[in-house]
Protein backbone atom coordinates (compact mmCIF):
# COMPACT_ATOMS: atom_id res chain seq x y z
CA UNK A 1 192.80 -54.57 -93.01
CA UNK A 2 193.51 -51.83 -90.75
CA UNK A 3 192.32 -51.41 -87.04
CA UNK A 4 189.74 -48.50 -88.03
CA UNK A 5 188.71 -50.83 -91.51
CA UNK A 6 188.06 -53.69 -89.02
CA UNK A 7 185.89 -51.22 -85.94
CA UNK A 8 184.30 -49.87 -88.95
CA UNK A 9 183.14 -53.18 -90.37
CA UNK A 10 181.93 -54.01 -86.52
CA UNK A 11 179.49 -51.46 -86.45
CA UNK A 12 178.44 -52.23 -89.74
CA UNK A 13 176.97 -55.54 -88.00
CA UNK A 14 179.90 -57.47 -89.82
CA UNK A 15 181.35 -59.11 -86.11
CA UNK A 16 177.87 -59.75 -84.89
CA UNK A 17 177.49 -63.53 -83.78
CA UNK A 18 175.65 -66.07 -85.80
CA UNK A 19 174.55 -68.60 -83.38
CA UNK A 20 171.80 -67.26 -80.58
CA UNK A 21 172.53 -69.96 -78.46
CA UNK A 22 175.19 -68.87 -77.68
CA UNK A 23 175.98 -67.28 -73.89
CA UNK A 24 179.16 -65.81 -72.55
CA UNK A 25 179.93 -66.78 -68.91
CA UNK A 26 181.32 -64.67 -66.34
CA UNK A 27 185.17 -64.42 -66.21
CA UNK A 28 186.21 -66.76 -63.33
CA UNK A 29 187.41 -65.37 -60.49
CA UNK A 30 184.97 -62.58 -59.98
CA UNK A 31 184.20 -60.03 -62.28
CA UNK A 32 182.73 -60.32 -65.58
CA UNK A 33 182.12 -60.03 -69.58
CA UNK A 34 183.96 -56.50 -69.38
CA UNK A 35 187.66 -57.97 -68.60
CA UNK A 36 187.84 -59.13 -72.01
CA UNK A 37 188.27 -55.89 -74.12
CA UNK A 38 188.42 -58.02 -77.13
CA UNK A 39 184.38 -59.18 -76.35
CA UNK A 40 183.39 -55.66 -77.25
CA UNK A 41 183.58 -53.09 -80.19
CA UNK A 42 183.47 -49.91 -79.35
CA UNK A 43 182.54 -46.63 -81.04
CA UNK A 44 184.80 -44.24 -79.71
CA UNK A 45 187.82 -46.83 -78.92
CA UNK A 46 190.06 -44.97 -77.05
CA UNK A 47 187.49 -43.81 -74.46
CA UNK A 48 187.35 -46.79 -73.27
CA UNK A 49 189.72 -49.17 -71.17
CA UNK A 50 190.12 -51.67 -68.44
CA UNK A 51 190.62 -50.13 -64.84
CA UNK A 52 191.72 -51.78 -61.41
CA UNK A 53 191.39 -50.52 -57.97
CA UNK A 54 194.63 -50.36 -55.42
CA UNK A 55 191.82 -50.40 -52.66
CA UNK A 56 192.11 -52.99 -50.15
CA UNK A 57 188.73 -52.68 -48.99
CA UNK A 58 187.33 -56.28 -49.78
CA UNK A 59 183.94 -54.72 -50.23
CA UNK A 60 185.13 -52.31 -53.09
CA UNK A 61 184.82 -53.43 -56.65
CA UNK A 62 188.50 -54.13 -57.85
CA UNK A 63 188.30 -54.28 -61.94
CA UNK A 64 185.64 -52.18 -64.09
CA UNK A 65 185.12 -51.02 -67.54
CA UNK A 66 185.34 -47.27 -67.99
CA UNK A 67 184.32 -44.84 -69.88
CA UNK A 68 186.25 -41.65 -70.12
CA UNK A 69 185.11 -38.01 -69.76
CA UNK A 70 187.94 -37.21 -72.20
CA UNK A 71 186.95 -36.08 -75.55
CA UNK A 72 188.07 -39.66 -77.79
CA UNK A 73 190.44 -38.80 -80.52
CA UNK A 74 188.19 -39.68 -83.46
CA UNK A 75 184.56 -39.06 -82.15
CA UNK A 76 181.87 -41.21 -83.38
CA UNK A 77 179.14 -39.75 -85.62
CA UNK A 78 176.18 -41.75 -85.88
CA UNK A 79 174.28 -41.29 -89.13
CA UNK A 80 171.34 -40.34 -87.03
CA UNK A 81 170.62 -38.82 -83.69
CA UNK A 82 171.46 -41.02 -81.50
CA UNK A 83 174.21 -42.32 -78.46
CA UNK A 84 177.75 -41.53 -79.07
CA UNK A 85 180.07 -43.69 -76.80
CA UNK A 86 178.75 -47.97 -77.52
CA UNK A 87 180.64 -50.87 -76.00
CA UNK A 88 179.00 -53.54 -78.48
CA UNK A 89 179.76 -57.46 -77.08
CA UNK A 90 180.46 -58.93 -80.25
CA UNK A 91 177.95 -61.87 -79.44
CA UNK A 92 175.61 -63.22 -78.31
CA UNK A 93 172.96 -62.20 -80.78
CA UNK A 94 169.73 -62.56 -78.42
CA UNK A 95 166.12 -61.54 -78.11
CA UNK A 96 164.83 -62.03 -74.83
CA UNK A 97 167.50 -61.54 -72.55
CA UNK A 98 169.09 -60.90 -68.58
CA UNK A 99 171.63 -58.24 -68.56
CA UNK A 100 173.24 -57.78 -65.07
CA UNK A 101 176.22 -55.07 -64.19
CA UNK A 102 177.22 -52.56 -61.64
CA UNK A 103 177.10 -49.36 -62.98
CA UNK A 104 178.62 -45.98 -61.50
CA UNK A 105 178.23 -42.78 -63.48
CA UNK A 106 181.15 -40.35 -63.41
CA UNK A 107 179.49 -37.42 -65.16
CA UNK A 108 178.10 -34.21 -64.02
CA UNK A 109 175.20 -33.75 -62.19
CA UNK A 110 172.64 -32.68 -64.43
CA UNK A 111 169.07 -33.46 -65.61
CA UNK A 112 170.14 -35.59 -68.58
CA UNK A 113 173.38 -37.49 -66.65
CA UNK A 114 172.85 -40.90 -68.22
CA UNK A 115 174.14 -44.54 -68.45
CA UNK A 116 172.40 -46.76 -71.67
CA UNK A 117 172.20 -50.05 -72.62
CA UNK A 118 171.53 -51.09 -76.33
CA UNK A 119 169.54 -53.92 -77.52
CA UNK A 120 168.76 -55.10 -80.65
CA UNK A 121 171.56 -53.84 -82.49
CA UNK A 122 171.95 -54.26 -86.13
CA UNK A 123 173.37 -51.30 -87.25
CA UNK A 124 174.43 -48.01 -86.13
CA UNK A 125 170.78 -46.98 -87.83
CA UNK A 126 168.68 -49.82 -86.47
CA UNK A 127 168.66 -51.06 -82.82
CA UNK A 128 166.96 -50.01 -78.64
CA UNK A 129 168.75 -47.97 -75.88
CA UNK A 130 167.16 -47.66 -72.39
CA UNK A 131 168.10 -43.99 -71.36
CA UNK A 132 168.79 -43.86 -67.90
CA UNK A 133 168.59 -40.33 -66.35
CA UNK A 134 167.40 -38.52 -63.25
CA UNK A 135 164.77 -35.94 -64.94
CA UNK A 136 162.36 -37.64 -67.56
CA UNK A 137 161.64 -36.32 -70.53
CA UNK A 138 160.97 -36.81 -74.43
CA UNK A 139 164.56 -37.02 -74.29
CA UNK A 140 165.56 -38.87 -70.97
CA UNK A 141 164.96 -41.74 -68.86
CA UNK A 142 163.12 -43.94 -71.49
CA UNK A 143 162.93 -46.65 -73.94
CA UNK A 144 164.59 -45.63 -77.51
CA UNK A 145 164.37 -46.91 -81.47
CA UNK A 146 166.54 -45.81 -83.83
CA UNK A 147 165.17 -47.04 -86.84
CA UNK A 148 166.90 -45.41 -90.06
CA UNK A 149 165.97 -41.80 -88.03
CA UNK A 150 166.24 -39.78 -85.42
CA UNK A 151 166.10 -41.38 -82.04
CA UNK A 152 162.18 -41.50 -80.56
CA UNK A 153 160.81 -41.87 -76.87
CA UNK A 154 158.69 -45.01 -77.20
CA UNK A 155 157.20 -44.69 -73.88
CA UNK A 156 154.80 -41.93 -71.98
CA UNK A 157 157.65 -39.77 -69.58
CA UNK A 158 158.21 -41.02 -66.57
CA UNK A 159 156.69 -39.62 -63.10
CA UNK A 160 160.52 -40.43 -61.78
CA UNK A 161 164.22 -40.99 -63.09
CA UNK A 162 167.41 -42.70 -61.89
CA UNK A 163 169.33 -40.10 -60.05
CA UNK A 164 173.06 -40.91 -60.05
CA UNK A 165 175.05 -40.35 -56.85
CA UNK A 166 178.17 -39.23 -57.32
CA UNK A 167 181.23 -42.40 -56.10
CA UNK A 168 178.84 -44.84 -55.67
CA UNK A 169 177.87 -47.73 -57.28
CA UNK A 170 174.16 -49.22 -58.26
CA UNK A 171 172.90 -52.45 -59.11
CA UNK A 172 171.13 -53.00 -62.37
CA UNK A 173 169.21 -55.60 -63.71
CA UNK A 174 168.03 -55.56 -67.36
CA UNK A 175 165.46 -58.02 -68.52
CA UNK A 176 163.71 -58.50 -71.88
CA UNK A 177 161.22 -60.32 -72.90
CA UNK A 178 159.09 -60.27 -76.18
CA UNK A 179 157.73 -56.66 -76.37
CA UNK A 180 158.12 -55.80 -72.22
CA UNK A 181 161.63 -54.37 -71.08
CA UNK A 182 162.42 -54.17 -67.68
CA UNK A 183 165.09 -51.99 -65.52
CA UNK A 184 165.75 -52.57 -61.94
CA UNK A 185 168.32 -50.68 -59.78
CA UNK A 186 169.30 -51.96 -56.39
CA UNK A 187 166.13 -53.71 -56.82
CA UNK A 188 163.80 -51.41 -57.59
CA UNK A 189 161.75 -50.97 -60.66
CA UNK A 190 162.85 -47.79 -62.46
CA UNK A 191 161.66 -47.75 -66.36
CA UNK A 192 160.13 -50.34 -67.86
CA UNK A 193 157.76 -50.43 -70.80
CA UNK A 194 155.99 -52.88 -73.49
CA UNK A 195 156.61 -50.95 -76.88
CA UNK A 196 159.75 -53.39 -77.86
CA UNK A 197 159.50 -53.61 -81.71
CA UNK A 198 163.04 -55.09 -82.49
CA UNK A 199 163.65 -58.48 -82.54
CA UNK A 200 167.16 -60.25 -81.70
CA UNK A 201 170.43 -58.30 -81.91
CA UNK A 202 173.53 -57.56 -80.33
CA UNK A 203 173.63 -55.78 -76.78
CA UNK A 204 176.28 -53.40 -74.79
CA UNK A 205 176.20 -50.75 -72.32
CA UNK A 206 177.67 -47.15 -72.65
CA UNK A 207 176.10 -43.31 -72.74
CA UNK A 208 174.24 -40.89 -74.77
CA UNK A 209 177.62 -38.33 -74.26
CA UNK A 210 178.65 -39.07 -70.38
CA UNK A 211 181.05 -41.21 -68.66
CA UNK A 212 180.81 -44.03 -66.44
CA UNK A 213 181.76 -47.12 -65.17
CA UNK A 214 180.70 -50.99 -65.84
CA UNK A 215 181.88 -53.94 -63.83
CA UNK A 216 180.78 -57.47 -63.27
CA UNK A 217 178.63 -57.49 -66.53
CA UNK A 218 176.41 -61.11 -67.08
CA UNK A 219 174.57 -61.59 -70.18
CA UNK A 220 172.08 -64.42 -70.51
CA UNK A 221 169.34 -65.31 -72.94
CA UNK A 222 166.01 -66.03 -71.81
């Protein structure tokens, strides 16, 4: 089979794991799930790749996942409206979960500058993204479904968004549970909501149609 047969097949939910027990640990050595390129699948593959810092700065992240501004030489096209650029791990399969990363976005500044993470992937027509954004609005800074349509806003807008400061680097937390969802950023609460109406699937990070970065990534199930 060739390589595209075999990312094709991926998102088709054909490399998603089979046993929810199952939890990836974090790389030894520092860092995390996103210094394995082979954990992930990834919908625009060549946008993405493995990136190390020269820095000798001990307090500057060395190793990071990024995603490229560059336009990727086959782009993805979702068969609805929905994120473009997914970095899918391949398992676990969970329901409740704790996702944990730093997270840097690279994009321009703009209302709609965004970093997701997916949950409850399926299928490229069935799964959640939290939309993180500075500017809510029916299209920004909220919980998603795409559920064989368009993406919808599950939750009321938000009074206040996640701006993204350009070079620097934010803590996020991402916890579900049942029908609640949860975001944190350096600790504090920035989207959350209780309209969850997927059950298990596979999770990843990535962006609507930005770039970014993603380093010491933890996944556990709750």
């Amino acid at each position: 089979m060739s390589k595209n047969g075999w990312l094709l097949l991926c998102l088709l939910g054909a490399c998603a794991g089979s046993d929810p027990a199952v939890v990836l640990a974090t790389v030894p050595g520092g860092g995390g799930l996103e210094q394995d390129l082979a954990a992930f699948d990834f919908s625009e593959e060549d946008a993405w790749s493995l990136q190390q810092s020269n820095s000798a700065h001990g307090g500057e992240l060395s190793q990071w996942l990024e995603l490229s501004a560059d336009a990727p030489a086959q782009a993805y096209a979702p068969p609805h409206r929905s994120p473009h650029r997914l970095a899918l791990l391949k398992e676990p399969v969970v329901g409740d979960f704790r996702l944990e990363f730093d997270a840097m976005s690279t994009g321009r500044s703009y209302g709609h500058r965004d970093l997701c993470v997916f949950f409850a992937w399926t299928d490229p027509a069935r799964f959640h993204y939290l939309h993180m954004a500075p500017s809510p609005d029916e299209r920004a800074h909220n919980l998603f479904l795409v559920d064989n349509a368009a993406r919808r806003s599950l939750a009321p807008v938000f009074a206040k968004g996640l701006a993204w400061p350009d070079d620097t680097w934010i803590h996020l937390v991402i916890e579900r549970r049942g029908n609640q969802v949860v975001v944190l950023a350096d600790g504090v609460e920035v989207l959350s909501s209780d309209q969850v109406v997927l059950g298990s699937g596979r999770v990843g990070v990535g962006s609507f149609d930005d770039s970014g970065r993603f380093a010491n990534m933890t996944l556990q199930e709750l």
